[in-house]
N, C-alpha and C. Protein backbone atom coordinates (compact mmCIF):
# COMPACT_ATOMS: atom_id res chain seq x y z
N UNK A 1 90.98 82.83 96.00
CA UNK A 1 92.37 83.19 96.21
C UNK A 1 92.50 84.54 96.89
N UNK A 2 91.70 85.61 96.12
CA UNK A 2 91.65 87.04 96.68
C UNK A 2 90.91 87.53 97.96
N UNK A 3 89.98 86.53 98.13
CA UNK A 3 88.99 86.62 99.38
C UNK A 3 89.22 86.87 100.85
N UNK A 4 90.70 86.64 101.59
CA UNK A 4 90.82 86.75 102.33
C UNK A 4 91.33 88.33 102.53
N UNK A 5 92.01 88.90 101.32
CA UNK A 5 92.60 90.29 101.09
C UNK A 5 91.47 91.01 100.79
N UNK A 6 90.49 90.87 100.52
CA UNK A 6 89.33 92.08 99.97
C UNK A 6 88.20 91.99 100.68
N UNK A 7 87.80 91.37 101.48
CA UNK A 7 86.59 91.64 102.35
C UNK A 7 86.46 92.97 103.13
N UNK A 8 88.09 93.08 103.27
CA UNK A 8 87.50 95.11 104.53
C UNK A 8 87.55 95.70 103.79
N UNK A 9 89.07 96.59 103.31
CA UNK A 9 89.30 97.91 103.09
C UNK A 9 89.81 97.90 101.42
N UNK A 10 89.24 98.12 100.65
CA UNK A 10 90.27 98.33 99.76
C UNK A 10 89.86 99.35 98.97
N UNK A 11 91.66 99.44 98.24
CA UNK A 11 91.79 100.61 97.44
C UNK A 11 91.83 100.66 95.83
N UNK A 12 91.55 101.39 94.87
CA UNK A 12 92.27 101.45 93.88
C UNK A 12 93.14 101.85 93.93
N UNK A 13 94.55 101.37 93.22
CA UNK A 13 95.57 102.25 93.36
C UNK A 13 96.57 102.26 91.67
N UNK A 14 97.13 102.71 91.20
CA UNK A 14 98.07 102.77 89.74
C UNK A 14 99.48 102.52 90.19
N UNK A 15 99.88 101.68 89.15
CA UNK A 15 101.15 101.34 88.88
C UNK A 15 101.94 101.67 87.63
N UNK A 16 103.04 102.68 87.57
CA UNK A 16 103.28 102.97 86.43
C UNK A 16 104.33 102.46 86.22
N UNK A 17 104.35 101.82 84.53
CA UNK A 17 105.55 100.97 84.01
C UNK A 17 106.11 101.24 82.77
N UNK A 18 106.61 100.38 81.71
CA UNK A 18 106.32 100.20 80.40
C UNK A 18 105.36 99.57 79.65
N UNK A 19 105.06 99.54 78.43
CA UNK A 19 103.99 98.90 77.77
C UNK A 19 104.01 97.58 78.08
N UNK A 20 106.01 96.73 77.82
CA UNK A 20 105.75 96.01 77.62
C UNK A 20 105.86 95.17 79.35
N UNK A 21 106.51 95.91 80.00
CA UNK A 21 106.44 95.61 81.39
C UNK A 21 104.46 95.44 81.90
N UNK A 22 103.94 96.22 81.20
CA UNK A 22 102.51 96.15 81.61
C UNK A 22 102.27 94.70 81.15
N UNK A 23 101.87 94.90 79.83
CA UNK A 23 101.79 93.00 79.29
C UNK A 23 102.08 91.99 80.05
N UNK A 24 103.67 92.05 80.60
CA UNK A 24 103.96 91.35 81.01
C UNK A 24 103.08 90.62 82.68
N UNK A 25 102.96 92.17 83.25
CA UNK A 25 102.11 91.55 84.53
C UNK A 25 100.81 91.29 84.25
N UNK A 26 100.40 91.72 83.13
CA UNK A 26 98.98 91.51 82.65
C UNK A 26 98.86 89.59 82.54
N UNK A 27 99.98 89.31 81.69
CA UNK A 27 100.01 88.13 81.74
C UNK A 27 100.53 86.69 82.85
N UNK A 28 100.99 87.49 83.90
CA UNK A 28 101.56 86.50 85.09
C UNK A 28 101.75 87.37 86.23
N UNK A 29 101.21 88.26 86.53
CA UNK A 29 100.48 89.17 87.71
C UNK A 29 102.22 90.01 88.18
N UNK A 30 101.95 90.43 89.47
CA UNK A 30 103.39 91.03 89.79
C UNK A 30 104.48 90.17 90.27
N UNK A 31 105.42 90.70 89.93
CA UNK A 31 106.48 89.70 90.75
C UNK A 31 107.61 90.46 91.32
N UNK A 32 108.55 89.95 92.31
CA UNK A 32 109.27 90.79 92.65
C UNK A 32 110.84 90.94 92.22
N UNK A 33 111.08 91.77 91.04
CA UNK A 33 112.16 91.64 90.31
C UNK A 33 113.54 92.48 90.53
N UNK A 34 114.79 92.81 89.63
CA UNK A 34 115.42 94.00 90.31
C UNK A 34 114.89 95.21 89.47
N UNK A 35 115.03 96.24 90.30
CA UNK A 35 114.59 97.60 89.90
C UNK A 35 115.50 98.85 90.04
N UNK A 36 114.87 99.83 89.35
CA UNK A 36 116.15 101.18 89.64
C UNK A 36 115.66 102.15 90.67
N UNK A 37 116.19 102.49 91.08
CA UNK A 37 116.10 103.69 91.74
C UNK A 37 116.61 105.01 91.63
N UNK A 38 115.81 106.19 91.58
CA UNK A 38 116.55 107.20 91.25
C UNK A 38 116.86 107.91 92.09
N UNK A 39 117.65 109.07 91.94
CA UNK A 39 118.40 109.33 93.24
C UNK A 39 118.74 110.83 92.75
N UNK A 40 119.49 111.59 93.78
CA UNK A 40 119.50 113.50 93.12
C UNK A 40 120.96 113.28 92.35
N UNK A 41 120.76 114.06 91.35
CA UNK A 41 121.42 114.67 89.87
C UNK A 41 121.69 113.40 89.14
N UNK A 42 120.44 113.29 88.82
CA UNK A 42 120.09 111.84 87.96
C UNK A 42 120.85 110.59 87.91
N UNK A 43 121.51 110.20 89.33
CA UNK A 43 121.54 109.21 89.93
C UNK A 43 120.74 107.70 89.68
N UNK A 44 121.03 106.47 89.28
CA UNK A 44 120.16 105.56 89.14
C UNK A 44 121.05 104.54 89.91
N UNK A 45 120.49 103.73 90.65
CA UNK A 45 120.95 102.29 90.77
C UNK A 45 120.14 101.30 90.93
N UNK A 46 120.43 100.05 90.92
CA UNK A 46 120.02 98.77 90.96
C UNK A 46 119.53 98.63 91.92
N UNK A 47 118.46 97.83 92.42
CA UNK A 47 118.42 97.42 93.53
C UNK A 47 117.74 96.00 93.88
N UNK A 48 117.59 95.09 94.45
CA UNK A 48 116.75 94.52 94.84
C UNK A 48 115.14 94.53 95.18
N UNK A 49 113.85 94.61 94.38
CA UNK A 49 112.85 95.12 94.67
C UNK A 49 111.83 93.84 96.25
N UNK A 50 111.74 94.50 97.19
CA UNK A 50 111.38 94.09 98.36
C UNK A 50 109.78 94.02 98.49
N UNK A 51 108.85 94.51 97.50
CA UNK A 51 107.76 95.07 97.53
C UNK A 51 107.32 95.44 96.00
N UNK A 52 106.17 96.02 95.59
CA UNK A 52 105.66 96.84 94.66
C UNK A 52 105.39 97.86 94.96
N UNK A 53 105.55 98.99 94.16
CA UNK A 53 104.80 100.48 94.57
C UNK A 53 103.93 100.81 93.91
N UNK A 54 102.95 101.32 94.48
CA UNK A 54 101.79 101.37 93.75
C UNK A 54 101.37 102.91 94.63
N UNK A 55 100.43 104.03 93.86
CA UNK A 55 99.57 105.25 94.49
C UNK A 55 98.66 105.17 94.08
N UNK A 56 97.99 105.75 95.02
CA UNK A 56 96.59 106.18 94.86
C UNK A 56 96.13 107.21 93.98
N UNK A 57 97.48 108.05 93.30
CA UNK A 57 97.07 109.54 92.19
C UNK A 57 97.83 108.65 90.44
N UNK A 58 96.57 109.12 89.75
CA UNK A 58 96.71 108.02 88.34
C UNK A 58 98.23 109.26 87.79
N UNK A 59 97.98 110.05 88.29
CA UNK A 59 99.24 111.46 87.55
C UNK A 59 100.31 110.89 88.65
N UNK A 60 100.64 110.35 89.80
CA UNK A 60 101.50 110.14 90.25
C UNK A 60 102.36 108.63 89.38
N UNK A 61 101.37 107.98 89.30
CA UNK A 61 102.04 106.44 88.49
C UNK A 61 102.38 106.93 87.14
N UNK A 62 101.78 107.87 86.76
CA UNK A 62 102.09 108.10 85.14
C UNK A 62 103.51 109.21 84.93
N UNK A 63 103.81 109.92 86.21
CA UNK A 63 105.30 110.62 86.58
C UNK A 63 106.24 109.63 86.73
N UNK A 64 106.07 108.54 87.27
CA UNK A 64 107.03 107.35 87.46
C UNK A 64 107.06 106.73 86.55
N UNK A 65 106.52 106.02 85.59
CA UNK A 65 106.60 105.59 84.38
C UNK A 65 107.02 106.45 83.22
N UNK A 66 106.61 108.02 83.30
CA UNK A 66 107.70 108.38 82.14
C UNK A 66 109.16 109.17 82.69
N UNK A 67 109.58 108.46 83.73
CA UNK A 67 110.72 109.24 84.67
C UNK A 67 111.54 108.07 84.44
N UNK A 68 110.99 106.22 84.24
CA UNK A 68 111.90 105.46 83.91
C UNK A 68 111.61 104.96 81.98
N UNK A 69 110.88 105.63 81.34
CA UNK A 69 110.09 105.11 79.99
C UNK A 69 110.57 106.57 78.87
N UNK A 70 110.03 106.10 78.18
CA UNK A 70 109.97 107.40 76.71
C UNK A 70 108.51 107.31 77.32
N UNK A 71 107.66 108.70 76.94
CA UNK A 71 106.25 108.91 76.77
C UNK A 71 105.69 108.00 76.34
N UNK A 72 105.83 107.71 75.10
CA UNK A 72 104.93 107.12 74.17
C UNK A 72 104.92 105.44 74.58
N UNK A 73 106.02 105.13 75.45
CA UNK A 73 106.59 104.06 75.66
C UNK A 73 105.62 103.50 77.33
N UNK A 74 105.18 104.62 77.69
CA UNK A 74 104.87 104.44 79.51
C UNK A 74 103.42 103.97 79.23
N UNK A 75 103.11 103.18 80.51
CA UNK A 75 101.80 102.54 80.76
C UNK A 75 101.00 102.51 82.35
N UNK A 76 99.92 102.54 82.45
CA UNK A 76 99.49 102.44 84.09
C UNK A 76 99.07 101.04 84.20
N UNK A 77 99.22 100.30 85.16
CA UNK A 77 98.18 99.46 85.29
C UNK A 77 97.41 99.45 86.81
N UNK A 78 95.52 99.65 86.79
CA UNK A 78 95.09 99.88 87.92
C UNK A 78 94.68 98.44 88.35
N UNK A 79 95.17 98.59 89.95
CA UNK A 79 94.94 97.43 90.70
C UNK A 79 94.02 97.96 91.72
N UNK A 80 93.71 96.73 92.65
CA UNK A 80 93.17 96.72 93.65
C UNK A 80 93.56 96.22 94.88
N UNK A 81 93.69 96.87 96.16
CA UNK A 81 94.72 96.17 97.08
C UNK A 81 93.72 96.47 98.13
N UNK A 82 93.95 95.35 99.08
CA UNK A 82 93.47 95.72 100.74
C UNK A 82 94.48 96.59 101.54
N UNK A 83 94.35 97.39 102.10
CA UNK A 83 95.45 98.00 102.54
C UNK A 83 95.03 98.06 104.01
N UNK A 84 94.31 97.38 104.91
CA UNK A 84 93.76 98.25 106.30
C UNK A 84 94.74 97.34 106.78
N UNK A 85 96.11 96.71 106.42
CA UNK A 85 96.95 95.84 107.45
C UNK A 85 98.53 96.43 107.19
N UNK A 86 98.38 97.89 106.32
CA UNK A 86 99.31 98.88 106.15
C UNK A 86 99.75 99.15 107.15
N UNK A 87 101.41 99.43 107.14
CA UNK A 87 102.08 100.73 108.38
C UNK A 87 101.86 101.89 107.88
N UNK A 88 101.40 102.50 108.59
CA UNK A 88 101.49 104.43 107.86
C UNK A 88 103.01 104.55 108.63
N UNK A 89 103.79 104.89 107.74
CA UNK A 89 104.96 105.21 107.74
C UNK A 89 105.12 106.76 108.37
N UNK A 90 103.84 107.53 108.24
CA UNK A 90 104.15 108.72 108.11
C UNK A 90 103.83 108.82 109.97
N UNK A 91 103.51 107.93 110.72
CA UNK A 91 102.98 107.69 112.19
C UNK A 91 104.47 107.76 113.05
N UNK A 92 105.54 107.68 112.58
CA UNK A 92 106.60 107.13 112.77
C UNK A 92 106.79 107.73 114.44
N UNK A 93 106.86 108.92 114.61
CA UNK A 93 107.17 109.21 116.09
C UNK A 93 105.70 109.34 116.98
N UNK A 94 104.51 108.72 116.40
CA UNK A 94 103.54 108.77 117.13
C UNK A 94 102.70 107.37 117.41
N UNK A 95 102.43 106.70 117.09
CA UNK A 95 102.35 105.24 116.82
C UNK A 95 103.09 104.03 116.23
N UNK A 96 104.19 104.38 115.52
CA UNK A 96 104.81 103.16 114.54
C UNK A 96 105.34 102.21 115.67
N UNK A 97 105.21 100.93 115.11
CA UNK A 97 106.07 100.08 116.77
C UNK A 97 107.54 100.28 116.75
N UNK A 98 107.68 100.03 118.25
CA UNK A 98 108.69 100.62 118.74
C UNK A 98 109.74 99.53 118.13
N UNK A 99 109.97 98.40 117.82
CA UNK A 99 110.83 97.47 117.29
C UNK A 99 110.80 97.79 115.92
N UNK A 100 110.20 98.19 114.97
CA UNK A 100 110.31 98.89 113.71
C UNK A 100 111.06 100.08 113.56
N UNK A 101 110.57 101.13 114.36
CA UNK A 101 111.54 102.55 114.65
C UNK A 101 112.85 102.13 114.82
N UNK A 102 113.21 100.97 115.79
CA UNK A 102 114.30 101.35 116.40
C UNK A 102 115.12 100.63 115.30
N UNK A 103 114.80 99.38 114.38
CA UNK A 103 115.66 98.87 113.18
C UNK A 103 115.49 99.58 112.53
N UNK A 104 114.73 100.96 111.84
CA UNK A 104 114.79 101.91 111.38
C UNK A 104 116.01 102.87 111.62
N UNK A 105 115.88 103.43 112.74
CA UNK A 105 117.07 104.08 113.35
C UNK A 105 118.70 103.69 112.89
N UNK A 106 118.24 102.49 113.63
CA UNK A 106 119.58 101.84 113.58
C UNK A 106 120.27 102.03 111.78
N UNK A 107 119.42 101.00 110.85
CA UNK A 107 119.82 100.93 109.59
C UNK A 107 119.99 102.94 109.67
N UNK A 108 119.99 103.23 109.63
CA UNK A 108 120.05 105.12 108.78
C UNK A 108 120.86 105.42 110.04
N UNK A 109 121.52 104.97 110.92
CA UNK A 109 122.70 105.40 111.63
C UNK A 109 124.02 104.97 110.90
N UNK A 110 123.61 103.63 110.93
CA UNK A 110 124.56 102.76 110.36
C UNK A 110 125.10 103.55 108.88
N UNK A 111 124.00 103.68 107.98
CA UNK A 111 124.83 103.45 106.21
C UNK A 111 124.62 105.38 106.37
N UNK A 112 124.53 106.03 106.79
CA UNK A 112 124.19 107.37 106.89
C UNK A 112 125.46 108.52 107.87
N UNK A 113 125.14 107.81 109.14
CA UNK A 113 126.01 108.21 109.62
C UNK A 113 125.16 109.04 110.95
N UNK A 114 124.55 108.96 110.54
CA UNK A 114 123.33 110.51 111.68
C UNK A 114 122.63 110.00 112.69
N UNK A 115 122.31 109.99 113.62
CA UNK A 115 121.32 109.57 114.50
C UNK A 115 119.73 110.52 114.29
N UNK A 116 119.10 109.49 113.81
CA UNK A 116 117.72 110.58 113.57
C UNK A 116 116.25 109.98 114.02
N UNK A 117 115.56 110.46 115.01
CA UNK A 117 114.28 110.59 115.28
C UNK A 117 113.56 110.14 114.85
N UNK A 118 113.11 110.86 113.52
CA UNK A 118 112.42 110.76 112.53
C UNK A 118 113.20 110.86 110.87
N UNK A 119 113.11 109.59 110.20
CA UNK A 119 113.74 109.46 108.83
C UNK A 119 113.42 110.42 107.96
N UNK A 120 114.35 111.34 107.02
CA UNK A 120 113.98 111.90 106.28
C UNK A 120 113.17 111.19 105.03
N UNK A 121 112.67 112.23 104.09
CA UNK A 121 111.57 111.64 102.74
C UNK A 121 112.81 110.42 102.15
N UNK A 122 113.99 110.96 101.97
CA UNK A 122 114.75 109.94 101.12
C UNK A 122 114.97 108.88 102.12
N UNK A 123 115.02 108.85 103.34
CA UNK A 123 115.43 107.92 104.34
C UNK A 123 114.39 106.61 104.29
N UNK A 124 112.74 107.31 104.25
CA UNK A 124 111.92 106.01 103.98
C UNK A 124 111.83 105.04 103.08
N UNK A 125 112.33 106.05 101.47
CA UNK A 125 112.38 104.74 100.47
C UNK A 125 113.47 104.06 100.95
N UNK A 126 115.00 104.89 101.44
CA UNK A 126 115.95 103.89 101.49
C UNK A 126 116.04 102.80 102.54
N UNK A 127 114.93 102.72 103.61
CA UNK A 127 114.40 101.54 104.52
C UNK A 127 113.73 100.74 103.58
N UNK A 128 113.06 100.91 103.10
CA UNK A 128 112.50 99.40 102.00
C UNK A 128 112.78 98.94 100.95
N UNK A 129 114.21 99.49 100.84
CA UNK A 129 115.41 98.60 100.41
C UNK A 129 116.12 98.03 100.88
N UNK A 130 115.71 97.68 102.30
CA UNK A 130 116.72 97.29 103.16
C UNK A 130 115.92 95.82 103.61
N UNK A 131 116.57 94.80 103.42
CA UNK A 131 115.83 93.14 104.08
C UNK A 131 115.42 93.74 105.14
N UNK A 132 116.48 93.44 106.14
CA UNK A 132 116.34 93.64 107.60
C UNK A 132 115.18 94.45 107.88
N UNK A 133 114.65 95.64 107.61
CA UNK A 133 113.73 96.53 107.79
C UNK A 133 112.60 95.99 107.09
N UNK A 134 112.35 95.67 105.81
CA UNK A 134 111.19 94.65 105.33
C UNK A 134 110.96 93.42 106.20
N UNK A 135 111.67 92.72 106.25
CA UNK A 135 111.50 91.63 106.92
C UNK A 135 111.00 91.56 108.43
N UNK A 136 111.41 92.68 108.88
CA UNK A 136 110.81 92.86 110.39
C UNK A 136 109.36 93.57 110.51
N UNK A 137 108.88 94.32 109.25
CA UNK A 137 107.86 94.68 109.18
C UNK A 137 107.14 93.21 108.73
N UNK A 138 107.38 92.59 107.81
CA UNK A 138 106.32 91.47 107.52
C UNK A 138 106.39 90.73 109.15
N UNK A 139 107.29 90.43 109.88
CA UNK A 139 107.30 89.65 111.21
C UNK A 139 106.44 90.45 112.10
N UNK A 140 106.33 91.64 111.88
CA UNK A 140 104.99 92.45 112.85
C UNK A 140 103.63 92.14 112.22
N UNK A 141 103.75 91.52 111.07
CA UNK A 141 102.40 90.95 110.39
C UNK A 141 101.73 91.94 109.35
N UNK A 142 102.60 93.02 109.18
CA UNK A 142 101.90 93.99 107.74
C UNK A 142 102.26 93.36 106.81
N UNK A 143 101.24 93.97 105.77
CA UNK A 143 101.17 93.61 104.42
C UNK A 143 102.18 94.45 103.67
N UNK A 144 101.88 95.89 104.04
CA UNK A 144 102.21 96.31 103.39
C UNK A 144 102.90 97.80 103.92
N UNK A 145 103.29 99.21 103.38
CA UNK A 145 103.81 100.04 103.82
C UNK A 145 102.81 101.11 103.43
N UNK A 146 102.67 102.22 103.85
CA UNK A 146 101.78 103.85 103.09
C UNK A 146 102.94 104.80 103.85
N UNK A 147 103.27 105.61 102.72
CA UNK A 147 103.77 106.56 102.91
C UNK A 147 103.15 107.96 101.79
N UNK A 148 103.14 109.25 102.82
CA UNK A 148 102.25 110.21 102.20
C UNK A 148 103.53 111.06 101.07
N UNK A 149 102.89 111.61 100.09
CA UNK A 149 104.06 112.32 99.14
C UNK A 149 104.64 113.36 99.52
N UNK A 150 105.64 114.04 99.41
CA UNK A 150 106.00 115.34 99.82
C UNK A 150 105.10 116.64 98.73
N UNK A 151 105.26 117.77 99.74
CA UNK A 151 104.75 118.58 98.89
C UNK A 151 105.22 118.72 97.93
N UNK A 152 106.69 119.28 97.47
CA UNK A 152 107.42 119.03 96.53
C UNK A 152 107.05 118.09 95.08
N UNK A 153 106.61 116.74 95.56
CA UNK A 153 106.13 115.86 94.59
C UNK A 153 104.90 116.44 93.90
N UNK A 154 104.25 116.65 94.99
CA UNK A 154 102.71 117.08 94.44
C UNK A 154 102.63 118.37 93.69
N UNK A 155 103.48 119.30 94.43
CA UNK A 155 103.98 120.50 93.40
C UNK A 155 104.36 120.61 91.85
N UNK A 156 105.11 119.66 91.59
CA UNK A 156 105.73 119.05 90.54
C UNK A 156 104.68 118.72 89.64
N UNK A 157 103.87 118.05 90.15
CA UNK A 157 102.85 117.06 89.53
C UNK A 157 101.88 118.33 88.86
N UNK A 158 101.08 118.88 89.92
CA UNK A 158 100.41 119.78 89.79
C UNK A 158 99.03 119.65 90.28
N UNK A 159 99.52 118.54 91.22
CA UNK A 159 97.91 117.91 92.11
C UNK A 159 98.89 118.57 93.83
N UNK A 160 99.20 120.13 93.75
CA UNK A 160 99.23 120.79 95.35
C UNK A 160 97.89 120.31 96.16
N UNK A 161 97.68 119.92 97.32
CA UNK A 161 96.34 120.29 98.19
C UNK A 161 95.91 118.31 98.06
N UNK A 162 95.82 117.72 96.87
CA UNK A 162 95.54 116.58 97.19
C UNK A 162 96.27 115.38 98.04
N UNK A 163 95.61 114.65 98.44
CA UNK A 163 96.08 113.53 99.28
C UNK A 163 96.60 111.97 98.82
N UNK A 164 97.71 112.60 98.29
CA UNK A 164 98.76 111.70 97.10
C UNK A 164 99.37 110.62 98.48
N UNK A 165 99.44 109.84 98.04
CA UNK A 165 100.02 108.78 99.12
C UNK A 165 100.91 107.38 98.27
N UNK A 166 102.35 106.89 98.42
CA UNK A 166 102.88 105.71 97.81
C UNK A 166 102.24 104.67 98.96
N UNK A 167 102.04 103.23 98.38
CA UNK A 167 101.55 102.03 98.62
C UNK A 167 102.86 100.99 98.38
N UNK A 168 103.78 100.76 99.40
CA UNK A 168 104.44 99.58 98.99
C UNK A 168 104.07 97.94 99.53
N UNK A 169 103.63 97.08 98.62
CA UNK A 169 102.91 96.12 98.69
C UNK A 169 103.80 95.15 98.98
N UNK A 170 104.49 94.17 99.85
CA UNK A 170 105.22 93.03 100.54
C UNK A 170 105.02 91.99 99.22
N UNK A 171 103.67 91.51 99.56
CA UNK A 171 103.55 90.20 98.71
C UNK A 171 102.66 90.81 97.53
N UNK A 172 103.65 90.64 96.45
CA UNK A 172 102.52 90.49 95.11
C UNK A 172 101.55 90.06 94.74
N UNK A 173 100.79 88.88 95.27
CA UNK A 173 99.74 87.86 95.66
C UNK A 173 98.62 89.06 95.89
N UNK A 174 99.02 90.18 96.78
CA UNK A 174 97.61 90.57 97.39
C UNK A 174 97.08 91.53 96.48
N UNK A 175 97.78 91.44 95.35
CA UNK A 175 97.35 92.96 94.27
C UNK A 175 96.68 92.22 93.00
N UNK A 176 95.46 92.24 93.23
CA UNK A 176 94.37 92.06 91.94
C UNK A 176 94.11 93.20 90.91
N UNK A 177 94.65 92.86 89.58
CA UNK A 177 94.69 93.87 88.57
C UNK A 177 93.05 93.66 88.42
N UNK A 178 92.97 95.22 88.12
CA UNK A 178 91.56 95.10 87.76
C UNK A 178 91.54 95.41 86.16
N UNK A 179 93.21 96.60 85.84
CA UNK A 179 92.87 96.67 83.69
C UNK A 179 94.62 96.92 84.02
């Protein structure tokens, strides 16, 4: 089943949840459900989840799980993903395709108001909440999305200097839990 996703590149990467949200994929793998999103001065909404997020820093999944959990309540679970059929998101004015940028653009003209170049940090999550922008990335044939953390995040965390990166995964299928 996994064989065609793991022969090149792959990564470990963490997913942080609840206990019982862990169980749950433990027992019937990921799926794509609705989710919250947080947003500045503790802002939450609903959303449609388009993908999974998953990083490569075990302190980054374990900030996201107790940012939506109680402590005692939060859980990681580490997977394994192929990622060499990723967009680096962060390529955006130097390689990203030009039919991606420009439904990029467009969506963050549209609900924003701005004409912008290059999407701000909040601008990228709010593209992969967006069909139209998922959907045209799976039609260019990625799997999946990489976007690098802000310093800010890593500051926070207390991993400054490392190479923290989010993983948003299209199809749930391609993410083999390994615990």
């Amino acid at each position: 089943m996994y064989t065609r996703y793991f022969k090149e590149s792959t990564e470990i990467l963490y997913h942080g949840t609840s206990k019982k949200i862990k169980q749950d994929i433990l027992n019937s793998g990921f799926k794509l459900t609705t989710g919250k999103r947080s947003g500045g001065f503790g802002a939450v909404r609903e959303v449609e989840n388009l993908g999974i997020f998953l990083t490569n820093s075990r302190e980054l999944a374990w900030g996201f799980a107790e940012n939506r959990f109680d402590r005692q309540d939060s859980a990681i679970i580490k997977v394994q993903v192929n990622t060499s059929n990723f967009l680096n998101m962060m390529s955006w004015n130097k390689t990203i395709d030009k039919d991606i940028k420009k439904k990029g653009q467009e969506l963050i003209l549209a609900y924003y108001g701005v004409k912008k170049t290059k999407p701000g940090v909040e601008q990228y999550w709010w593209l992969l909440d967006q069909k139209d922008f998922v959907n045209l990335i799976k039609q260019k044939g990625f799997d999946g999305v990489i976007i690098e953390e802000s310093k800010t995040v890593k500051r926070n965390l207390g991993v400054s200097g490392q190479d923290i990166k989010t993983y948003f995964v299209i199809d749930p299928k391609l993410i083999k839990i390994v615990e």
